[in-house]
Protein backbone atom coordinates (compact mmCIF):
# COMPACT_ATOMS: atom_id res chain seq x y z
CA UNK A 1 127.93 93.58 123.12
CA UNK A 2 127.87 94.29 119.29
CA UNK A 3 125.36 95.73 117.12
CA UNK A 4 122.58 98.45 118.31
CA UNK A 5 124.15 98.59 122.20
CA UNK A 6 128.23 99.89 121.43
CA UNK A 7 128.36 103.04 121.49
CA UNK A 8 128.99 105.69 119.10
CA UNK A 9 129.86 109.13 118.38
CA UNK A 10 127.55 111.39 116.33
CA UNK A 11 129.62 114.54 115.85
CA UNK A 12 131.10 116.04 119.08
CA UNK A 13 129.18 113.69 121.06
CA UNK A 14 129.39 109.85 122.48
CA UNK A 15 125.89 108.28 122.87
CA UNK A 16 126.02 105.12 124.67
CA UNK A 17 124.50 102.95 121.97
CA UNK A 18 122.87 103.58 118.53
CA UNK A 19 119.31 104.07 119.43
CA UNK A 20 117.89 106.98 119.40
CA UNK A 21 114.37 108.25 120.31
CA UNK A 22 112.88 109.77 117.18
CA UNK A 23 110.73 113.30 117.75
CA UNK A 24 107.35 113.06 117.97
CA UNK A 25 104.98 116.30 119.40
CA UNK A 26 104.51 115.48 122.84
CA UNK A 27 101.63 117.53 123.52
CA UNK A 28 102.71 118.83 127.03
CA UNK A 29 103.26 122.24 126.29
CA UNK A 30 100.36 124.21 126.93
CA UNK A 31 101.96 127.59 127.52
CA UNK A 32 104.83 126.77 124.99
CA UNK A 33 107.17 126.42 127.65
CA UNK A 34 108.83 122.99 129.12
CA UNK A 35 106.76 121.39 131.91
CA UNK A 36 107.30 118.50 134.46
CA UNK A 37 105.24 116.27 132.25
CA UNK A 38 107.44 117.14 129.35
CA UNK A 39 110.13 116.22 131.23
CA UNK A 40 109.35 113.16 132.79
CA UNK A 41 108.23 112.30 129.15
CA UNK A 42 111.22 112.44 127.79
CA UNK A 43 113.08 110.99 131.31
CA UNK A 44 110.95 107.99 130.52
CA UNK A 45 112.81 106.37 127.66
CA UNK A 46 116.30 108.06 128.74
CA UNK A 47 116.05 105.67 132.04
CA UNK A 48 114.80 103.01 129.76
CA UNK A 49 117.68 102.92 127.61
CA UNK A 50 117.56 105.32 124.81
CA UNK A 51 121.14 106.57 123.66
CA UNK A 52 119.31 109.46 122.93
CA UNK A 53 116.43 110.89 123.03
CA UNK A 54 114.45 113.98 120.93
CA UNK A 55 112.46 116.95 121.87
CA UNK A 56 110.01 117.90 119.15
CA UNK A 57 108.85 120.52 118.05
CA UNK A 58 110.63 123.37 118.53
CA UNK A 59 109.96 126.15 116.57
CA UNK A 60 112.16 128.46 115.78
CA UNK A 61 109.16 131.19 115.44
CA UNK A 62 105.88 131.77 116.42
CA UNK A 63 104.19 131.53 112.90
CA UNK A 64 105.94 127.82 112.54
CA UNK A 65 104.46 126.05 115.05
CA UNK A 66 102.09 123.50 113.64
CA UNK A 67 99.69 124.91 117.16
CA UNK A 68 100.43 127.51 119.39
CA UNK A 69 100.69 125.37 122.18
CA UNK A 70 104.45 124.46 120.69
CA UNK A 71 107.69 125.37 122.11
CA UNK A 72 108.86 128.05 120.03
CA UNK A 73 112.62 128.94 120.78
CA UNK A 74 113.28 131.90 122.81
CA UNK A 75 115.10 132.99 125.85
CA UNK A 76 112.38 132.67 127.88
CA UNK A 77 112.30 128.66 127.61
CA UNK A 78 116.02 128.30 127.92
CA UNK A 79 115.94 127.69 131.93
CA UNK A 80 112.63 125.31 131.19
CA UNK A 81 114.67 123.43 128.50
CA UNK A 82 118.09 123.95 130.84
CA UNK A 83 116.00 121.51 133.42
CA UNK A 84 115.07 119.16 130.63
CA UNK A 85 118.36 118.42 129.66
CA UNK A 86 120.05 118.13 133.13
CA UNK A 87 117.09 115.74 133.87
CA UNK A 88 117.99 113.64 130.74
CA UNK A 89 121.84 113.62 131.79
CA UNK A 90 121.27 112.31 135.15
CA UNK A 91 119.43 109.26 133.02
CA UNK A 92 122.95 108.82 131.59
CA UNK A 93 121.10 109.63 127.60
CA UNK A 94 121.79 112.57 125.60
CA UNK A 95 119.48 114.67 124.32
CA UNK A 96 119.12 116.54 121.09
CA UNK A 97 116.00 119.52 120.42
CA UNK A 98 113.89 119.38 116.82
CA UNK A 99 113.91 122.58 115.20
CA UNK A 100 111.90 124.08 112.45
CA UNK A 101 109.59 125.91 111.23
CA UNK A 102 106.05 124.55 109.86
CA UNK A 103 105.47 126.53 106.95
CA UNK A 104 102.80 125.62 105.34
CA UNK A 105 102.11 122.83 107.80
CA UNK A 106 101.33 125.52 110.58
CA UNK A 107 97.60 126.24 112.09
CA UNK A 108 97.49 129.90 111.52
CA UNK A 109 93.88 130.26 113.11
CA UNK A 110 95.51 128.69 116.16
CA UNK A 111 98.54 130.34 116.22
CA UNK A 112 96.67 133.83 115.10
CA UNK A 113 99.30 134.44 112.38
CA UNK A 114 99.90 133.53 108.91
CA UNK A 115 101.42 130.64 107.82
CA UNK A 116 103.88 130.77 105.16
CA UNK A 117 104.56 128.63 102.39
CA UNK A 118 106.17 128.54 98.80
CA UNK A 119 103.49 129.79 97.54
CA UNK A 120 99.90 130.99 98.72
CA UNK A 121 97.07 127.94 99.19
CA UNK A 122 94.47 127.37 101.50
CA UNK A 123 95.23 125.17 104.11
CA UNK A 124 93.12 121.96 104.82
CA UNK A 125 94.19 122.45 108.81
CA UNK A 126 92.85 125.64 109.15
CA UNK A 127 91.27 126.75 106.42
CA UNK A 128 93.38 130.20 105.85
CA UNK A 129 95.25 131.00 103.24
CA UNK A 130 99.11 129.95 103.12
CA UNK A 131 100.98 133.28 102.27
CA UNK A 132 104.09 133.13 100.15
CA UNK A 133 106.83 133.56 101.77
CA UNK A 134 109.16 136.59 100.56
CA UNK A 135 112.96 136.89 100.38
CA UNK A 136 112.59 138.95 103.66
CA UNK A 137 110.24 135.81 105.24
CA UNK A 138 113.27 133.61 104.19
CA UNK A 139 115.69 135.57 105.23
CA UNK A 140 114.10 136.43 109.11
CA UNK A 141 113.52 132.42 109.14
CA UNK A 142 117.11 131.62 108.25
CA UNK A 143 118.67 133.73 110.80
CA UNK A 144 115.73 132.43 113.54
CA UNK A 145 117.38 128.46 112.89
CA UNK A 146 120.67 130.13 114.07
CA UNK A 147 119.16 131.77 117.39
CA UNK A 148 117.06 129.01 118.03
CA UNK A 149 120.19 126.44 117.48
CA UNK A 150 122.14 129.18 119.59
CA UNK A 151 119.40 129.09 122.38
CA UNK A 152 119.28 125.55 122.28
CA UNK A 153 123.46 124.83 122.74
CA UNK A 154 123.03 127.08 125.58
CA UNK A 155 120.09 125.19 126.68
CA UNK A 156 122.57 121.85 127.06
CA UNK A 157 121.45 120.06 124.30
CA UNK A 158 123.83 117.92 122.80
CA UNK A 159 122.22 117.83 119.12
CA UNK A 160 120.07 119.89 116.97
CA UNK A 161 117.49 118.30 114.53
CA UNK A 162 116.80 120.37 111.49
CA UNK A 163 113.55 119.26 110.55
CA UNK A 164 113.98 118.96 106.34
CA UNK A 165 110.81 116.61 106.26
CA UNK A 166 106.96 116.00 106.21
CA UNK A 167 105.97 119.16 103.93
CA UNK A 168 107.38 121.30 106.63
CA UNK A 169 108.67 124.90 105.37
CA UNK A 170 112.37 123.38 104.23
CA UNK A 171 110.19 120.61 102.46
CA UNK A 172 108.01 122.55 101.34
CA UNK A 173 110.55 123.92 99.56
CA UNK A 174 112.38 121.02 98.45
CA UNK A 175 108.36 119.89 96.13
CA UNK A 176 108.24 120.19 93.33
CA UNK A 177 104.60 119.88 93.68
CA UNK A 178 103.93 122.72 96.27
CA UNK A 179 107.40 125.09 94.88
CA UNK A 180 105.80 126.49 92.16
CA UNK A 181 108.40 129.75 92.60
CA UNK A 182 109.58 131.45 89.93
CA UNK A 183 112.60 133.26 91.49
CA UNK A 184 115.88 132.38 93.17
CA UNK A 185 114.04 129.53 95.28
CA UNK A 186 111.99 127.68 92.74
CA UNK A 187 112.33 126.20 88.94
CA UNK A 188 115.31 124.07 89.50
CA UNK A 189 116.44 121.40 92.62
CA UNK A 190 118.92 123.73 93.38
CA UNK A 191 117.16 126.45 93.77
CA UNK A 192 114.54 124.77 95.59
CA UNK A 193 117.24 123.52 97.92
CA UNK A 194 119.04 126.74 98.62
CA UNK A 195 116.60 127.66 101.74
CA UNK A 196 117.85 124.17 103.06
CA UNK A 197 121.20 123.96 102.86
CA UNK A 198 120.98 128.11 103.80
CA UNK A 199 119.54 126.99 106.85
CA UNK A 200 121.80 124.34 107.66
CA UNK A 201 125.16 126.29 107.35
CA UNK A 202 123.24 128.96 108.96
CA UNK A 203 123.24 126.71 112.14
CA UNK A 204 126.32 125.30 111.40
CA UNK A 205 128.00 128.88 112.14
CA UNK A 206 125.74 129.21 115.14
CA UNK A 207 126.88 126.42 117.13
CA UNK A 208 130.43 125.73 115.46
CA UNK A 209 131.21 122.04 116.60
CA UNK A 210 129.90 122.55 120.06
CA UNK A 211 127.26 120.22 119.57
CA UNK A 212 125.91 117.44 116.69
CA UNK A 213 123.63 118.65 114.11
CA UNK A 214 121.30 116.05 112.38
CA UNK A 215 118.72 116.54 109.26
CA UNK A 216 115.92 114.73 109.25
CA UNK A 217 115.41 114.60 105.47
CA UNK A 218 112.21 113.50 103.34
CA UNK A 219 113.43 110.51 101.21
CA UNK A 220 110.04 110.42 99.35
CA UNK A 221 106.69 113.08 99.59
CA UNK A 222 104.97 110.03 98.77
CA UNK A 223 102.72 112.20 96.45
CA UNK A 224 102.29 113.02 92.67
CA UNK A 225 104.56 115.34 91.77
CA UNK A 226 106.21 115.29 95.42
CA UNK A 227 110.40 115.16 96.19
CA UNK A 228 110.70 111.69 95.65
CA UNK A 229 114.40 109.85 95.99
CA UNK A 230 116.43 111.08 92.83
CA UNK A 231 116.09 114.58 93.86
CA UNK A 232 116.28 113.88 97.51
CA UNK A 233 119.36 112.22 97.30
CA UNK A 234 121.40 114.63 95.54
CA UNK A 235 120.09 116.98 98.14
CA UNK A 236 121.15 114.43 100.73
CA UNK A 237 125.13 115.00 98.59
CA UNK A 238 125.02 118.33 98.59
CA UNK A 239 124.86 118.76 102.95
CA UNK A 240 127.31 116.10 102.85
CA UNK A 241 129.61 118.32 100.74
CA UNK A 242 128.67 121.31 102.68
CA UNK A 243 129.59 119.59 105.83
CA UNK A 244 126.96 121.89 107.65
CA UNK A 245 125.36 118.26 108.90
CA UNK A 246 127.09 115.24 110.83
CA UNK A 247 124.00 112.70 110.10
CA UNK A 248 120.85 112.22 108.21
CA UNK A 249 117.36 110.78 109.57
CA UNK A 250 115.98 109.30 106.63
CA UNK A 251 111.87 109.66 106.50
CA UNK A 252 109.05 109.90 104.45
CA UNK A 253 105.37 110.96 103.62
CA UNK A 254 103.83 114.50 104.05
CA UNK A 255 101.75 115.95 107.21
CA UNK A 256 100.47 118.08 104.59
CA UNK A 257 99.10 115.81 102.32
CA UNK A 258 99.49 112.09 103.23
CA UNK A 259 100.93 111.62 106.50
CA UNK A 260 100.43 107.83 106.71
CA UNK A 261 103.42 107.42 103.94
CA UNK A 262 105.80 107.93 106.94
CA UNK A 263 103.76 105.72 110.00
CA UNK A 264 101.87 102.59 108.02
CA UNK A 265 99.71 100.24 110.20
CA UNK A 266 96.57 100.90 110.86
CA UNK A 267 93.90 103.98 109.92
CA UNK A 268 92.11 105.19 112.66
CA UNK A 269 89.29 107.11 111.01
CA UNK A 270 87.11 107.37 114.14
CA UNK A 271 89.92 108.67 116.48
CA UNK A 272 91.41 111.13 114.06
CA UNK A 273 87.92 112.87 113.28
CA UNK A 274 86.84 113.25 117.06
CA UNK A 275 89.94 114.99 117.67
CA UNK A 276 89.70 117.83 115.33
CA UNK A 277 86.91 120.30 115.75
CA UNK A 278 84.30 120.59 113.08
CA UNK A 279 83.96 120.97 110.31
CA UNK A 280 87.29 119.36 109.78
CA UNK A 281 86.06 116.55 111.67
CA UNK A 282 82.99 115.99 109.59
CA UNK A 283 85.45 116.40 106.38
CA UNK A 284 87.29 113.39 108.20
CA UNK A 285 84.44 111.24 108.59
CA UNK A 286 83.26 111.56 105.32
CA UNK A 287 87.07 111.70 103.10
CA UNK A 288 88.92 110.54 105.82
CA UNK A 289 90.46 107.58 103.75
CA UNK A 290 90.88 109.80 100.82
CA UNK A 291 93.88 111.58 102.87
CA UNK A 292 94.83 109.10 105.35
CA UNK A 293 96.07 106.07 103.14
CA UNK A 294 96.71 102.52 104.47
CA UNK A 295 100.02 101.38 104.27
CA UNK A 296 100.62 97.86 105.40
CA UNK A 297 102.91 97.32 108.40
CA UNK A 298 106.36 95.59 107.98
CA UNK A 299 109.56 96.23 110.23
CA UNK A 300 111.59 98.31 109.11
CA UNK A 301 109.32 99.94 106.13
CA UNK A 302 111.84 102.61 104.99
CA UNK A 303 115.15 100.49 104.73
CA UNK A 304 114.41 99.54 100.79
CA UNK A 305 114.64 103.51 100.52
CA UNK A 306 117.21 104.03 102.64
CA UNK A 307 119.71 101.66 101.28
CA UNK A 308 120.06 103.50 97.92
CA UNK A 309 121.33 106.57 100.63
CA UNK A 310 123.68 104.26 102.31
CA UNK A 311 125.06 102.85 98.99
CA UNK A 312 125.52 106.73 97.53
CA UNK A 313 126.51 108.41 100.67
CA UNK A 314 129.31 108.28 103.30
CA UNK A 315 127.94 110.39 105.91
CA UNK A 316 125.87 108.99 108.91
CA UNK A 317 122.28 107.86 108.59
CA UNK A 318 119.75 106.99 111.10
CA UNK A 319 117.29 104.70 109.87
CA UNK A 320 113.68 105.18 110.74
CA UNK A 321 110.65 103.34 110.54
CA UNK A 322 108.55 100.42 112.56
CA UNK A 323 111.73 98.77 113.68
CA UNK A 324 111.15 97.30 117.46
CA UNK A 325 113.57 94.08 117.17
CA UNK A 326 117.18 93.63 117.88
CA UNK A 327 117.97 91.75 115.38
CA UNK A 328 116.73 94.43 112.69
CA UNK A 329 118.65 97.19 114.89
CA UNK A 330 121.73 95.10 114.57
CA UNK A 331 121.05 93.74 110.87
CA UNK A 332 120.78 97.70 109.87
CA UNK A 333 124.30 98.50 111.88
CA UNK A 334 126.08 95.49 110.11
CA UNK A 335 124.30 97.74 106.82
CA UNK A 336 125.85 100.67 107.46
CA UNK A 337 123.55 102.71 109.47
CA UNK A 338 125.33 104.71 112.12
CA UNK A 339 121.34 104.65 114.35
CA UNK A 340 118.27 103.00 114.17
CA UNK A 341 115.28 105.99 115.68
CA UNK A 342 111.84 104.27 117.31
CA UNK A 343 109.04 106.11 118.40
CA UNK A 344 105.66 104.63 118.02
CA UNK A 345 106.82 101.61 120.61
CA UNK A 346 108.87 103.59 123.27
CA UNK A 347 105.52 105.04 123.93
CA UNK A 348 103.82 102.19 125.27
CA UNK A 349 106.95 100.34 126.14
CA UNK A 350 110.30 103.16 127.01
CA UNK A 351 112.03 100.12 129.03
CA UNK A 352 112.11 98.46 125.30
CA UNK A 353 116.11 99.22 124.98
CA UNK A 354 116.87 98.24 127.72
CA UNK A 355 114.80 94.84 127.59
CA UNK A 356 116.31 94.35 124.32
CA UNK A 357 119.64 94.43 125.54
CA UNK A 358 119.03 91.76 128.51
CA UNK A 359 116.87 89.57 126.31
CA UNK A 360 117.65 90.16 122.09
CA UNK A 361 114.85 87.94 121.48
CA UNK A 362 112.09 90.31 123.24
CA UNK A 363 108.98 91.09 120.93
CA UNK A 364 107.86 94.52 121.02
CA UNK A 365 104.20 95.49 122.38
CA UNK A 366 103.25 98.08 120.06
CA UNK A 367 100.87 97.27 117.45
CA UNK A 368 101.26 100.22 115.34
CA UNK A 369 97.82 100.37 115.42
CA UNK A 370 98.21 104.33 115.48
CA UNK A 371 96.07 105.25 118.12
CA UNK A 372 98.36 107.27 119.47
CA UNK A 373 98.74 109.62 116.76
CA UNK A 374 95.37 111.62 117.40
CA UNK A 375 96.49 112.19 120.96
CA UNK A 376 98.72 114.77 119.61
CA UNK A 377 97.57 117.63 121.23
CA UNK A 378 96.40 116.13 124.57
CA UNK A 379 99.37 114.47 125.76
CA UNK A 380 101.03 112.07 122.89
CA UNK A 381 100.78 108.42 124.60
CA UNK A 382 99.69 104.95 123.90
CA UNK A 383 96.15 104.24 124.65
CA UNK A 384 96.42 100.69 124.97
CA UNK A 385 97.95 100.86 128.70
């Protein structure tokens, strides 16, 4: 077996092959604490194959959850997440736990707290201001990715996911367009990455080498004015001087302001409105296509992007992005991709791996038709089965 299916280490850990189950908010979290249909959603793909697979989003406090039904990392969901990961074990997968904080991504009216960005705005998800964030903000948040990476080694995780991407707070940071600071953490790309690479030795010292850590870094904002590859790869460098990271998930786009950079495929107006209350579903309806842009499908949409990391980088990457076929998995190996990560199709099909290891010529089901993006918050699943 050669390609996607040898195995591999990432860090401290073995998985058993190279694909990985990228995070995506499950939506079974109503008390923001693990339940049995978190966990068998997550068992799912680990008995279908995954090497690993990713719990998102966990928040590392209660002001950067993007909804207040979110895990947010404390002690009281360490037995909760202790029975995830013994669940995923017994699949034979590994697990790793998202962590972040939303920023200026968050819901304040939902999570009845202010959100926190760069700088203050008024946020099109819940139409509060966005406070700036102040040194002692930063600070507080810095130190909360080090419990919440503690909590989550002690939890049995075998990787931690710093979430660097999608306008989140550590994105947020990283623009250009929404770091309009004047002080230690805006102005130049080094200032603006401070809070991130901050953060990531931050977890670094938390955890040591007991488990892998992974960024999952914005290639491109896909905005005007956004972080777009120049900057983003010498931010890529400087972790991989740091050595605070042992791989990089290459993505894309913004949640803030054009989330469809990161999924292309299809635009489903309709769905997205009637899942948002009004008046932002009316807003929706009427300038829905204004902020959800089509993007054509094609597999793997992000390698063209990725490939000037893998030619300027030697630390891991995990390539992201529509792929579903073996022979792209194993084309991107032969590359120089440590992983491939799949999402979108392990939801309607989690045996896929394992399919794709009896039978390399099997055609994936999903039709990225991105239906199951605006089933977010009721239970994150493919509504074509």
């Amino acid at each position: 077996m050669t390609g996607a299916f040898t195995s591999a280490s990432l860090g401290p850990v073995t998985l058993r092959n190279r694909i990985i189950k990228a995070a995506t908010f499950e939506g079974r979290t109503p008390d923001a604490l693990v339940t049995d249909a978190l966990i068998d959603f997550h068992r799912q793909p680990a008995r279908g194959g995954v090497g690993m697979t990713t719990v998102a989003y966990c928040a590392v406090s209660p002001e950067g959850r993007t909804h207040r039904q979110q895990i947010w990392l404390r002690p009281e969901a360490v037995p909760g997440l202790r029975k995830l990961t013994d669940a995923i074990h017994a699949e034979g997968a590994a697990v790793a736990a998202q962590i972040g904080h939303a920023g200026p991504v968050a819901n304040a009216a939902s999570n009845r707290l202010p959100a926190l960005g760069p700088g203050t705005s008024l946020s099109p998800l819940s139409f509060r201001i966005t406070k700036a964030a102040t040194q002692a903000d930063l600070d507080r948040i810095v130190h909360a990715h080090a419990e919440a990476a503690r909590l989550a080694a002690e939890s049995g995780f075998d990787a931690i996911e710093i979430h660097c991407g999608h306008n989140y707070l550590l994105s947020a940071f990283l623009s250009p367009r929404l770091n309009k600071r004047d002080d230690r953490h805006g102005g130049s790309l080094a200032n603006r990455a401070r809070l991130t690479l901050d953060v990531a030795r931050a977890v670094r010292d938390a955890v040591g080498s007991r488990v892998a850590i992974t960024a999952k870094l914005n290639m491109d904002d896909g905005v005007r004015g956004g972080l777009h590859p120049d900057e983003s790869v010498e931010v890529a460098r400087w972790l991989e001087q740091d050595g605070t990271v042992d791989a990089l998930e290459l993505t894309a786009g913004s949640s803030l302001l054009n989330p469809m950079y990161l999924f292309h495929g299809d635009v489903p107006i309709r769905e997205f409105a009637n899942a948002f209350p009004p008046p932002l579903r009316w807003g929706l309806r009427i300038g829905g296509r204004a902020f959800l842009r089509e993007y054509p499908y094609r597999e793997a949409y992000l390698l063209q992007h990725a490939r000037q990391y893998r030619r300027e980088l030697t630390l891991p990457l995990i390539l992201l992005g529509g792929i579903t076929r073996r022979e792209t998995m194993d084309a991107a190996i032969a590359e120089g991709f440590a992983f491939v990560a799949i999402a979108r199709a392990l939801l309607r099909e989690p045996d896929l791996p394992n399919r794709l290891r009896s039978t390399p010529d099997t055609s994936s089901l999903c039709t990225h038709c991105n239906k199951c993006m605006p089933t977010i918050y009721r239970g994150t699943h493919c509504v074509l089965i």
